[in-house]
PDB file of N, CA and C in Angstrom:
ATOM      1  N   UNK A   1     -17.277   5.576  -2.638  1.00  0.00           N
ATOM      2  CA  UNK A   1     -18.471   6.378  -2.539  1.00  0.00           C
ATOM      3  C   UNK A   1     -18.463   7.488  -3.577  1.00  0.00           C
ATOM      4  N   UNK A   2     -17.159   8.328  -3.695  1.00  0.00           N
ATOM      5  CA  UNK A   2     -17.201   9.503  -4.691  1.00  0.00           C
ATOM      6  C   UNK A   2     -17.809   8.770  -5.721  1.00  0.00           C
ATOM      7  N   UNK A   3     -17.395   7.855  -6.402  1.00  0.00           N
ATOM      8  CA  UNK A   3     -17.085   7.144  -7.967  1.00  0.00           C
ATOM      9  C   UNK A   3     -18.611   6.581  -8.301  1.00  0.00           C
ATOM     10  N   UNK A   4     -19.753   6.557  -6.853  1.00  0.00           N
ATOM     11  CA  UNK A   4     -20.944   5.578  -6.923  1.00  0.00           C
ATOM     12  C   UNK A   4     -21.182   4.450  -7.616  1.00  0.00           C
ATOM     13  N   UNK A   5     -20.391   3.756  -7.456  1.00  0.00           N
ATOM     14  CA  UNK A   5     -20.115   2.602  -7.629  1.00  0.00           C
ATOM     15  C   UNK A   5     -20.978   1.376  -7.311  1.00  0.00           C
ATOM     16  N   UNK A   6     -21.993   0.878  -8.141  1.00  0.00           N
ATOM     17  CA  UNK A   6     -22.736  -0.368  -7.359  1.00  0.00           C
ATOM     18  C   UNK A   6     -22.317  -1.403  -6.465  1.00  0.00           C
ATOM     19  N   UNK A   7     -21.122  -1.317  -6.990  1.00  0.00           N
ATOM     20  CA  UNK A   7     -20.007  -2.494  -5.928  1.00  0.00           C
ATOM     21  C   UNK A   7     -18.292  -2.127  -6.254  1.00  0.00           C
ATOM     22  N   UNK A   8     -17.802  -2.840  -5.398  1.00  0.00           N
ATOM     23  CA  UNK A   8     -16.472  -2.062  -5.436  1.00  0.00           C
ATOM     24  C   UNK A   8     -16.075  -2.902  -6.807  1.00  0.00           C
ATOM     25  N   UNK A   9     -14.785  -1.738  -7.499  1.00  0.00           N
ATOM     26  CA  UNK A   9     -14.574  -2.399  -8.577  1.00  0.00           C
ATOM     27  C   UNK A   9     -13.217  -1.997  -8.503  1.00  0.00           C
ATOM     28  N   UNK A  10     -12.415  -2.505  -8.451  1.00  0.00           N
ATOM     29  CA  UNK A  10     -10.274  -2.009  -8.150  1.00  0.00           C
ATOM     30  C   UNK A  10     -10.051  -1.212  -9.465  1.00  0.00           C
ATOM     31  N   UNK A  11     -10.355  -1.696 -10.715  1.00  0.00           N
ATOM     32  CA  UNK A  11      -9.969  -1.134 -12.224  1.00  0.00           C
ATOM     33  C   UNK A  11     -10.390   0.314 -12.038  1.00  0.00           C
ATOM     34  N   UNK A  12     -11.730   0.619 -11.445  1.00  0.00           N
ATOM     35  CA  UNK A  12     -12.059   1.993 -11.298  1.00  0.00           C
ATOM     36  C   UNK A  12     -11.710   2.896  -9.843  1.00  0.00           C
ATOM     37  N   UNK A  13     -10.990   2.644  -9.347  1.00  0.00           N
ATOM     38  CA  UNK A  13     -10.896   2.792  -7.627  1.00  0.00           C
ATOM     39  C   UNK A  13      -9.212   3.478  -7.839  1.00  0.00           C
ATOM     40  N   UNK A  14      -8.535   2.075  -8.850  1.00  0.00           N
ATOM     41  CA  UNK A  14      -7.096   2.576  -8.388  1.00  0.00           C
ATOM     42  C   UNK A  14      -7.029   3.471  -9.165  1.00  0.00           C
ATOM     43  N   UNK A  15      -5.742   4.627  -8.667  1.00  0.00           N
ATOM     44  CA  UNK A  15      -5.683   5.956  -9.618  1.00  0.00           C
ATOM     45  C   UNK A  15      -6.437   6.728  -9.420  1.00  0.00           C
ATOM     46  N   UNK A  16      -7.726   6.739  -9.010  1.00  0.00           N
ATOM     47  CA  UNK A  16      -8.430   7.768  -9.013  1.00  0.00           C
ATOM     48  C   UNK A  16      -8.134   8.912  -8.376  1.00  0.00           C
ATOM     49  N   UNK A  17      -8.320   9.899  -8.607  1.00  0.00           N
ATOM     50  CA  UNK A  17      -7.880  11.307  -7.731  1.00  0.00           C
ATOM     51  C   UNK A  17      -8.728  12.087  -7.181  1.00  0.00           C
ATOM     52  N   UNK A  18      -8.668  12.590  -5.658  1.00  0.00           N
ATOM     53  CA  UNK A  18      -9.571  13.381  -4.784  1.00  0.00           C
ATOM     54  C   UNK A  18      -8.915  14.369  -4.417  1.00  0.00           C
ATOM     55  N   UNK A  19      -9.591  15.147  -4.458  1.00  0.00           N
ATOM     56  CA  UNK A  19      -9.484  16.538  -4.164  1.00  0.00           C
ATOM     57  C   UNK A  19      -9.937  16.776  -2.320  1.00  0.00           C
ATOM     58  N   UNK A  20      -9.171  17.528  -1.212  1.00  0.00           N
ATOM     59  CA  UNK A  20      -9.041  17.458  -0.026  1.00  0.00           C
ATOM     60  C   UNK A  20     -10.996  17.760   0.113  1.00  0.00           C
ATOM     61  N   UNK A  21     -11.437  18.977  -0.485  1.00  0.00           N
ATOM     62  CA  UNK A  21     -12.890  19.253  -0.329  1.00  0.00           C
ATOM     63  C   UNK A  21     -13.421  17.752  -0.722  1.00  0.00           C
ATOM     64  N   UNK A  22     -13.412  17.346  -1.636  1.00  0.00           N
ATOM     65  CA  UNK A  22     -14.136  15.718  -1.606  1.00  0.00           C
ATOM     66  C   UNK A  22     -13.710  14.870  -0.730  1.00  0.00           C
ATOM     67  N   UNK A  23     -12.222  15.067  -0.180  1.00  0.00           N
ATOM     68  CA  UNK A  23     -12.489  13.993   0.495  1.00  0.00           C
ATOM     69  C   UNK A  23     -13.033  14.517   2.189  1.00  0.00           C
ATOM     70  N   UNK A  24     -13.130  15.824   2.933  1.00  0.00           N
ATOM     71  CA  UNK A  24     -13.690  16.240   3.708  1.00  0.00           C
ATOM     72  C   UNK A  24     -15.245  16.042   2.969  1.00  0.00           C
ATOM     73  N   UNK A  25     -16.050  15.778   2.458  1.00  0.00           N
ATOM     74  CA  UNK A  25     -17.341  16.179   2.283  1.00  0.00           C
ATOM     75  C   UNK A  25     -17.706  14.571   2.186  1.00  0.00           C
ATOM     76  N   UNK A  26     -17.188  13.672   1.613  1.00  0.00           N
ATOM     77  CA  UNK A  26     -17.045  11.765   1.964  1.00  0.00           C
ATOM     78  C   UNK A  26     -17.152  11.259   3.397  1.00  0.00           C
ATOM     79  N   UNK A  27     -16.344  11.982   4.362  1.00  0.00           N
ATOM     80  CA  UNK A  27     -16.002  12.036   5.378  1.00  0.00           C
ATOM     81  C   UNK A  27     -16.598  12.458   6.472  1.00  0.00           C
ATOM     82  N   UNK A  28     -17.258  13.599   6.240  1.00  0.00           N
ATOM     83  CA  UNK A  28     -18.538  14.160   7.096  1.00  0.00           C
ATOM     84  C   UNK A  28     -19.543  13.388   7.010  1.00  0.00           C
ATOM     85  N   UNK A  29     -19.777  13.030   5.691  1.00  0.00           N
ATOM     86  CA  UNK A  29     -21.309  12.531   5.685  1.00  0.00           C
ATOM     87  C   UNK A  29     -21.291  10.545   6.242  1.00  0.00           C
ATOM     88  N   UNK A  30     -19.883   9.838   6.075  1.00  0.00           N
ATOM     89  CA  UNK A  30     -19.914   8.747   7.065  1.00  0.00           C
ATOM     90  C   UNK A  30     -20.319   9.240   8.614  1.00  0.00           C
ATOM     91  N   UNK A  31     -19.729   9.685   8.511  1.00  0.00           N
ATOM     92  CA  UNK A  31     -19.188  10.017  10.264  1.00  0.00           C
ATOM     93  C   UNK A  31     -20.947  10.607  10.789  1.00  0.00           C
ATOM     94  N   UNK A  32     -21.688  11.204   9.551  1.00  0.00           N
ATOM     95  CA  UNK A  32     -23.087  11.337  10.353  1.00  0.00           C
ATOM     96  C   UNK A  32     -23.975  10.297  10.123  1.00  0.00           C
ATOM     97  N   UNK A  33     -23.712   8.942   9.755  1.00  0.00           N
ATOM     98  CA  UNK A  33     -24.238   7.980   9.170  1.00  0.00           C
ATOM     99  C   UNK A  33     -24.230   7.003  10.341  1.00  0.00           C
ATOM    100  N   UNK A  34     -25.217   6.227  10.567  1.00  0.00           N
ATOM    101  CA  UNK A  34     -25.309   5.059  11.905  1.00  0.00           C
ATOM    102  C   UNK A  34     -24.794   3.593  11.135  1.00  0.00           C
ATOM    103  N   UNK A  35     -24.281   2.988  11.783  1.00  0.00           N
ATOM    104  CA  UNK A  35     -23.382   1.641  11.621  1.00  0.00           C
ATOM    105  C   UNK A  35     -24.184   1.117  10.400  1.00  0.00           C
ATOM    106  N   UNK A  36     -25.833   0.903  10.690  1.00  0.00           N
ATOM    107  CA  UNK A  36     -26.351   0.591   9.531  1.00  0.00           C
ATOM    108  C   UNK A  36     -26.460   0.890   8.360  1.00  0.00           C
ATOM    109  N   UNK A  37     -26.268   2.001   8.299  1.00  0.00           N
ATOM    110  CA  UNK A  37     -26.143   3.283   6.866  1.00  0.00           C
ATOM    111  C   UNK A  37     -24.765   2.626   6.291  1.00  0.00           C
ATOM    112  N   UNK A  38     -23.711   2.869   6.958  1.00  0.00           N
ATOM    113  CA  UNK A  38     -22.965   2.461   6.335  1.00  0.00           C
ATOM    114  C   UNK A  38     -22.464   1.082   5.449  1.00  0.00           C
ATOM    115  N   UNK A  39     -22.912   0.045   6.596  1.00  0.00           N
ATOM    116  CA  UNK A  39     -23.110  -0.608   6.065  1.00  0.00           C
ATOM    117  C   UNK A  39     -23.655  -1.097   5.084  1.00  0.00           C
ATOM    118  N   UNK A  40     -24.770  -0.425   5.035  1.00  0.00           N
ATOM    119  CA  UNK A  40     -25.729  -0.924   3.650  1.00  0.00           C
ATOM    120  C   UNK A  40     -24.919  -0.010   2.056  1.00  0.00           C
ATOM    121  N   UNK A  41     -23.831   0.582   2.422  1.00  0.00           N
ATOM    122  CA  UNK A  41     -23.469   0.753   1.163  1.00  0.00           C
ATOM    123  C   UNK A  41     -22.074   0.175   0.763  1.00  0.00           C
ATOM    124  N   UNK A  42     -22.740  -0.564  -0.715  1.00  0.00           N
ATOM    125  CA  UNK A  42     -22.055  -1.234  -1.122  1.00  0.00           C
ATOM    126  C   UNK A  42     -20.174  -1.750  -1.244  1.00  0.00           C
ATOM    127  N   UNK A  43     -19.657  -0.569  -1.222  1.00  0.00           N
ATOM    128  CA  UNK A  43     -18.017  -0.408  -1.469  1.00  0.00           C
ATOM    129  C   UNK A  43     -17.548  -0.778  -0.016  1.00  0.00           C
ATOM    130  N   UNK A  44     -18.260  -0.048   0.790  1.00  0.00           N
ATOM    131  CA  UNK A  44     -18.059   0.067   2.379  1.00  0.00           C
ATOM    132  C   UNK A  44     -18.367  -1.905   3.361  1.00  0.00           C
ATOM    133  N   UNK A  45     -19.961  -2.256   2.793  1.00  0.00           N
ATOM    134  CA  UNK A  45     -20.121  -3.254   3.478  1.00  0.00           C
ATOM    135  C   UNK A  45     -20.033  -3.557   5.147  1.00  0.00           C
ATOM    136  N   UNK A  46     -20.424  -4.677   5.670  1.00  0.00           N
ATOM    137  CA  UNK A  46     -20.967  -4.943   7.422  1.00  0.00           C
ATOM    138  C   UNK A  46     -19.064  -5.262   7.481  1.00  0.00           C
ATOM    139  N   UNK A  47     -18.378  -5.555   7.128  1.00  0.00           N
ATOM    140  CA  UNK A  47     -16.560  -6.099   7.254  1.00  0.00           C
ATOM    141  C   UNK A  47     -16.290  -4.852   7.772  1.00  0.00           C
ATOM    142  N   UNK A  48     -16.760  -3.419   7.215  1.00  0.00           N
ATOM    143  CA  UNK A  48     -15.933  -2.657   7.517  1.00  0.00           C
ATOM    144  C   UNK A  48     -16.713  -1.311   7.883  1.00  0.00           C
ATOM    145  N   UNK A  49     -17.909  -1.297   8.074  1.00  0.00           N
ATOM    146  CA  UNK A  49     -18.728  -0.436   8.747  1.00  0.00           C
ATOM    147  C   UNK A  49     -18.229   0.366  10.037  1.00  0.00           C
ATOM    148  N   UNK A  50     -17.617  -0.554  10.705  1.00  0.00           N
ATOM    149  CA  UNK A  50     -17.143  -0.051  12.245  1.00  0.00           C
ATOM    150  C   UNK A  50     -16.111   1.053  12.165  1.00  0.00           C
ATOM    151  N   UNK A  51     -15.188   0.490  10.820  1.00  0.00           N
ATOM    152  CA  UNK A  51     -13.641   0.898  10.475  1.00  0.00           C
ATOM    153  C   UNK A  51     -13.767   2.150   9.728  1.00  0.00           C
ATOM    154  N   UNK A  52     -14.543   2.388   8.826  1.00  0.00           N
ATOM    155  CA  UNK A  52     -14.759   3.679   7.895  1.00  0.00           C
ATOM    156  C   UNK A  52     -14.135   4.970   8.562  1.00  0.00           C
ATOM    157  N   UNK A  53     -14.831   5.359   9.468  1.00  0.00           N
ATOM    158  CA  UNK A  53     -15.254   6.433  10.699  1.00  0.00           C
ATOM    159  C   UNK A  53     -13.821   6.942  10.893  1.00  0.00           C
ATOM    160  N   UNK A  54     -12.925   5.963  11.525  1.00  0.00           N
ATOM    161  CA  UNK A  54     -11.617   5.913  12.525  1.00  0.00           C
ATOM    162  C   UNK A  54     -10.269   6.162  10.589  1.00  0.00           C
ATOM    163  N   UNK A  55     -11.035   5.156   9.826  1.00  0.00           N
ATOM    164  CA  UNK A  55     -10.183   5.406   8.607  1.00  0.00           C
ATOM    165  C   UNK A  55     -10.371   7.303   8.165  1.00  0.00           C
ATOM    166  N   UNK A  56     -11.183   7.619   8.851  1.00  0.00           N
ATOM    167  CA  UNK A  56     -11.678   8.864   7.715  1.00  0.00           C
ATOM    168  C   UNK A  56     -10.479   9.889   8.691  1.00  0.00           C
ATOM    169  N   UNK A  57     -10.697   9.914   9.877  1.00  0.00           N
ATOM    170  CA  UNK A  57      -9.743  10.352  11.072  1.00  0.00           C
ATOM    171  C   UNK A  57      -8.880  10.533  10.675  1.00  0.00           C
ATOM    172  N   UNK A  58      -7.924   9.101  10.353  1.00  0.00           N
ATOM    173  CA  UNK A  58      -6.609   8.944   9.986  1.00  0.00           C
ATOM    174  C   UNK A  58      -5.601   9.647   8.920  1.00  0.00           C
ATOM    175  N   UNK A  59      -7.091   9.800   7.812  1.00  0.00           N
ATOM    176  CA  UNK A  59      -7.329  10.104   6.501  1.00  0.00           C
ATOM    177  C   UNK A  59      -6.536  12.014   6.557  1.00  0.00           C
ATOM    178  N   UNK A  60      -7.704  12.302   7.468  1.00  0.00           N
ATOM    179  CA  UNK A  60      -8.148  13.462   7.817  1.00  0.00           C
ATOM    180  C   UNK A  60      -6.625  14.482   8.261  1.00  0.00           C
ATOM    181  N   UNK A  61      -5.983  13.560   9.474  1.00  0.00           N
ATOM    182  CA  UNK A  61      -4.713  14.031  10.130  1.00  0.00           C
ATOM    183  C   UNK A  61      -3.321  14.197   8.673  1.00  0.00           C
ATOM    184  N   UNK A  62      -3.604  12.668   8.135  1.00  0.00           N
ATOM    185  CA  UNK A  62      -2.571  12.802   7.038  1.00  0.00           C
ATOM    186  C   UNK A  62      -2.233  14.160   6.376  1.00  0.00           C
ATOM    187  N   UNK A  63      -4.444  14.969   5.711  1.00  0.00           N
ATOM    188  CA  UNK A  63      -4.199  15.985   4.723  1.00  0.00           C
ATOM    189  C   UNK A  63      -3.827  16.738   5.599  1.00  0.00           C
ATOM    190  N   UNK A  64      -3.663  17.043   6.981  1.00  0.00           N
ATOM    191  CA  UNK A  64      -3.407  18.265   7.542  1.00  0.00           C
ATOM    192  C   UNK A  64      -1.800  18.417   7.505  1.00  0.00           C
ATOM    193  N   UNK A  65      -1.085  17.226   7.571  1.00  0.00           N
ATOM    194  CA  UNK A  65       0.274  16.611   8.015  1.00  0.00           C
ATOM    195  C   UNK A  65       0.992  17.205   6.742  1.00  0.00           C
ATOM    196  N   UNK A  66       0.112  16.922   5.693  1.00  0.00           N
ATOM    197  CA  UNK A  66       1.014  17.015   4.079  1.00  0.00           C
ATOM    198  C   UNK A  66      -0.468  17.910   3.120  1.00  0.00           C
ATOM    199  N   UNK A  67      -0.145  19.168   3.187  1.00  0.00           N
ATOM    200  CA  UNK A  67      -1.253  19.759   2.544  1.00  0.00           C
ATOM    201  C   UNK A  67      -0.913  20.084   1.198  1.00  0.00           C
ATOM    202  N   UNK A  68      -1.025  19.087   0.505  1.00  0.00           N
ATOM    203  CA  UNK A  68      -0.854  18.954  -0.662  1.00  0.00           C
ATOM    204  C   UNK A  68      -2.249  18.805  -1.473  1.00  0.00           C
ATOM    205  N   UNK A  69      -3.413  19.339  -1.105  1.00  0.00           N
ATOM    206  CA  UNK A  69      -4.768  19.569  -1.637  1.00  0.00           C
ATOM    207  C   UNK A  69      -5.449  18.507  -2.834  1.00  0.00           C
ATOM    208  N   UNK A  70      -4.879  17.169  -2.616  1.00  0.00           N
ATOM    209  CA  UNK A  70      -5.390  16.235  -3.824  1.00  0.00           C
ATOM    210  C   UNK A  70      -4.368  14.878  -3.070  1.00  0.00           C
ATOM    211  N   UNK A  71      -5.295  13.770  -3.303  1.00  0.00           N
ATOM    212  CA  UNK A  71      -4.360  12.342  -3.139  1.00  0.00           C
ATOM    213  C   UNK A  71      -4.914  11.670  -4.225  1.00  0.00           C
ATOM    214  N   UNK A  72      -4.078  10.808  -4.675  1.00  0.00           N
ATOM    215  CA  UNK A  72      -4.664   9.678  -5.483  1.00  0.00           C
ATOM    216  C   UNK A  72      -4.637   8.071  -5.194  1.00  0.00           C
ATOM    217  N   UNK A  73      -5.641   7.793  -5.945  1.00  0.00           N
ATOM    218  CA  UNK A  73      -5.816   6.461  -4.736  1.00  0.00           C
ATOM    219  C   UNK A  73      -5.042   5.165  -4.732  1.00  0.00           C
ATOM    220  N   UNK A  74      -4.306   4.291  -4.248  1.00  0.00           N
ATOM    221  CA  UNK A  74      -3.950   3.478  -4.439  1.00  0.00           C
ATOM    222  C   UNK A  74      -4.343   2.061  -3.870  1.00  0.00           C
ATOM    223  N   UNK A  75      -4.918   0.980  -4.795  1.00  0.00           N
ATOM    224  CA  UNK A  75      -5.958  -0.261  -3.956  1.00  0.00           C
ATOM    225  C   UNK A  75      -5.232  -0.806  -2.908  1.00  0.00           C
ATOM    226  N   UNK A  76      -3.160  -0.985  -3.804  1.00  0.00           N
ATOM    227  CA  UNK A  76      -2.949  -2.276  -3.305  1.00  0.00           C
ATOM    228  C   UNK A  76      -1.417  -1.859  -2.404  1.00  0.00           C
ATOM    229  N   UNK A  77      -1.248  -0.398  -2.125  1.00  0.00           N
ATOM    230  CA  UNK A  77       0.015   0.401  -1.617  1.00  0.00           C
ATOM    231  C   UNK A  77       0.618  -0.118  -0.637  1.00  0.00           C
ATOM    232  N   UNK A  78      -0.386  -0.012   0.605  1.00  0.00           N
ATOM    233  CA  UNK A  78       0.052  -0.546   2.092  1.00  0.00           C
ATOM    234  C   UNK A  78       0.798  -1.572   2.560  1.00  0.00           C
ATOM    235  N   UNK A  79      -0.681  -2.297   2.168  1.00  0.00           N
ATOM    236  CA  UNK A  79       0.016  -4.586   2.634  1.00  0.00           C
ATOM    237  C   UNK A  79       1.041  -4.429   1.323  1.00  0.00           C
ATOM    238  N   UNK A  80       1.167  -4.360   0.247  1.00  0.00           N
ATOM    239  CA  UNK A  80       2.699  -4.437  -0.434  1.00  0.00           C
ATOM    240  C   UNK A  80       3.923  -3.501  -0.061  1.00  0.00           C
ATOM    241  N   UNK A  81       3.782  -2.279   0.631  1.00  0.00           N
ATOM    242  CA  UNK A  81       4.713  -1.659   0.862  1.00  0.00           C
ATOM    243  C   UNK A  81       5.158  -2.181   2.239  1.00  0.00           C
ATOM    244  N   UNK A  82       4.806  -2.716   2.944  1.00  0.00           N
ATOM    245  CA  UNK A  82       4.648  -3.311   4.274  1.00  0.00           C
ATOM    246  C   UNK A  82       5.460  -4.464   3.833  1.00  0.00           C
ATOM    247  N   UNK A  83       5.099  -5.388   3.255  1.00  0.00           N
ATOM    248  CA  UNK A  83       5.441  -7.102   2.582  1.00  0.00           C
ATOM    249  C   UNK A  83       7.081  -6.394   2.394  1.00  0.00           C
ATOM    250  N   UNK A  84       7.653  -5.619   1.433  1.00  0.00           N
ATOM    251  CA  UNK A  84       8.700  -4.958   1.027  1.00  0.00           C
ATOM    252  C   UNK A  84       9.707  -4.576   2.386  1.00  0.00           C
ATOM    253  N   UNK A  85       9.299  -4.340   2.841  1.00  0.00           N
ATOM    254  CA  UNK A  85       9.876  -2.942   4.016  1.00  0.00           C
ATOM    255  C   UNK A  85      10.304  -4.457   4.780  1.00  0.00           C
ATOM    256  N   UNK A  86       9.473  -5.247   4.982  1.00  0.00           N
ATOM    257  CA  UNK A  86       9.361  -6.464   5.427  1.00  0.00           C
ATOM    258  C   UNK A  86      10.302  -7.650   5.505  1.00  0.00           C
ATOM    259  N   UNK A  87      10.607  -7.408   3.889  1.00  0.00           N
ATOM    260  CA  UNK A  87      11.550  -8.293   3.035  1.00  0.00           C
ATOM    261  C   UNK A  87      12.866  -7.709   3.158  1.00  0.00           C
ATOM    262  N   UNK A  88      12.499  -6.667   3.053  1.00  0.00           N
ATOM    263  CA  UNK A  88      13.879  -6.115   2.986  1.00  0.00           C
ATOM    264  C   UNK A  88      15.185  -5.902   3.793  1.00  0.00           C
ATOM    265  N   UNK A  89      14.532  -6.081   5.177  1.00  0.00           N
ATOM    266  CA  UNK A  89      15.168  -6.041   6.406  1.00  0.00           C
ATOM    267  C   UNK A  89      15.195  -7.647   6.801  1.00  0.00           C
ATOM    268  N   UNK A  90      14.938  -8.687   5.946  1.00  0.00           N
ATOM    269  CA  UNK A  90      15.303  -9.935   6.677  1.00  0.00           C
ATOM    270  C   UNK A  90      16.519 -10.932   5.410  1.00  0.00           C
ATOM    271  N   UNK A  91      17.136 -11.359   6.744  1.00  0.00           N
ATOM    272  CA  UNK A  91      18.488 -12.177   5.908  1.00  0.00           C
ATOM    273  C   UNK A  91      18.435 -13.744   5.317  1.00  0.00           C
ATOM    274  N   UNK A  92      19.263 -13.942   5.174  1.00  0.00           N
ATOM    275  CA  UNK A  92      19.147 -14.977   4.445  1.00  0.00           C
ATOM    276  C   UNK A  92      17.879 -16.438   5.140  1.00  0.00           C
ATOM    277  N   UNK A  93      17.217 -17.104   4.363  1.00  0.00           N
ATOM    278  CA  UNK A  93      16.063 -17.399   4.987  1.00  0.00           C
ATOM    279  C   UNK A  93      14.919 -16.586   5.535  1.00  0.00           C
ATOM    280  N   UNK A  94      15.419 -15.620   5.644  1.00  0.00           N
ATOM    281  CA  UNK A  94      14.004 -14.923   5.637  1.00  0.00           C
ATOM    282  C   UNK A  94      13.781 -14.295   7.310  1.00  0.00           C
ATOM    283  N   UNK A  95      14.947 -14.365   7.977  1.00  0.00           N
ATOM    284  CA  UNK A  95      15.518 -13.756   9.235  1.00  0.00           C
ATOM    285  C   UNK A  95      15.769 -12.643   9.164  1.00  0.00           C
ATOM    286  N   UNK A  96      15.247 -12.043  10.484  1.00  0.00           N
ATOM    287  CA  UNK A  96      15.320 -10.694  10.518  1.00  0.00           C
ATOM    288  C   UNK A  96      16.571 -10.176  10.746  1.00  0.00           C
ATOM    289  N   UNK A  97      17.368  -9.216  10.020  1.00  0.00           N
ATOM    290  CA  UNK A  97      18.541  -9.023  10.602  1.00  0.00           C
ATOM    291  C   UNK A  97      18.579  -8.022  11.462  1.00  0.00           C
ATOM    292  N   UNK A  98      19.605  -7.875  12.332  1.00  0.00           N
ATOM    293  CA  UNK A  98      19.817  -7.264  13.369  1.00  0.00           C
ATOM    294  C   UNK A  98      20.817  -6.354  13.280  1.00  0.00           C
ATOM    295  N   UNK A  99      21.062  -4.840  13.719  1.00  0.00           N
ATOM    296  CA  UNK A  99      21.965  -4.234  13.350  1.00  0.00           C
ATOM    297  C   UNK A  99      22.558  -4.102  14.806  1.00  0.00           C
ATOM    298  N   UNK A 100      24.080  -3.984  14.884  1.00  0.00           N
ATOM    299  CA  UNK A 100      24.910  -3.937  15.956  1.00  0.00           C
ATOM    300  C   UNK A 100      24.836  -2.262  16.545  1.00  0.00           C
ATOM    301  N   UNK A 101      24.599  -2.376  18.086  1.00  0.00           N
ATOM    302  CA  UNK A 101      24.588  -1.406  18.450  1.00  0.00           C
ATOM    303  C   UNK A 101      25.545  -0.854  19.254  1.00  0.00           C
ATOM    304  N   UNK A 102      25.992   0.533  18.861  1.00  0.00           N
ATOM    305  CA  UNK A 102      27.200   1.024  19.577  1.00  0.00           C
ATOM    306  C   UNK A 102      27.255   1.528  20.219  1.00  0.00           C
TER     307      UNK A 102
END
């Protein structure tokens, strides 16, 4: 939404940097927006209309958690840091290993 973007585009999305006031002022104005509003804009779409709202929340607790007044964006962080964290803890074949408890 900051970037107004006709459609989502990753080349312009990743990296980008927000400032906590932009991203509180992104955030207000979903959250006063009806399912349809949102939906009808483009980046956002009917997939994820419902989800925006509860993402902005989440969003919201993080800057309070780590007030570091700016994030930058990353497309593809999560599901790969997840896949990793994932990998990393499973053994040979691809089994989860188990650590012995004392």
């Amino acid at each position: 939404m900051h970037l107004e973007l006709p459609r989502y585009d990753r080349a312009r999305v990743d990296g980008a940097s927000l400032d906590f006031a932009t991203i509180d002022r992104i955030s207000e104005s979903l959250a006063g927006m009806g399912w349809e509003d949102r939906a009808a804009i483009p980046c956002i779409g009917r997939e994820r209309a419902d989800l925006v709202v509860a993402g902005c929340a989440i969003l919201a607790a993080i800057c309070r958690l780590f007030p570091v007044g700016r994030l930058r964006v990353a497309d593809r962080g999560v599901r790969e840091g997840i896949l990793l964290g994932l990998l990393a803890g499973a053994g040979p074949g691809g089994a989860p290993q188990r650590q012995a408890q004392l």
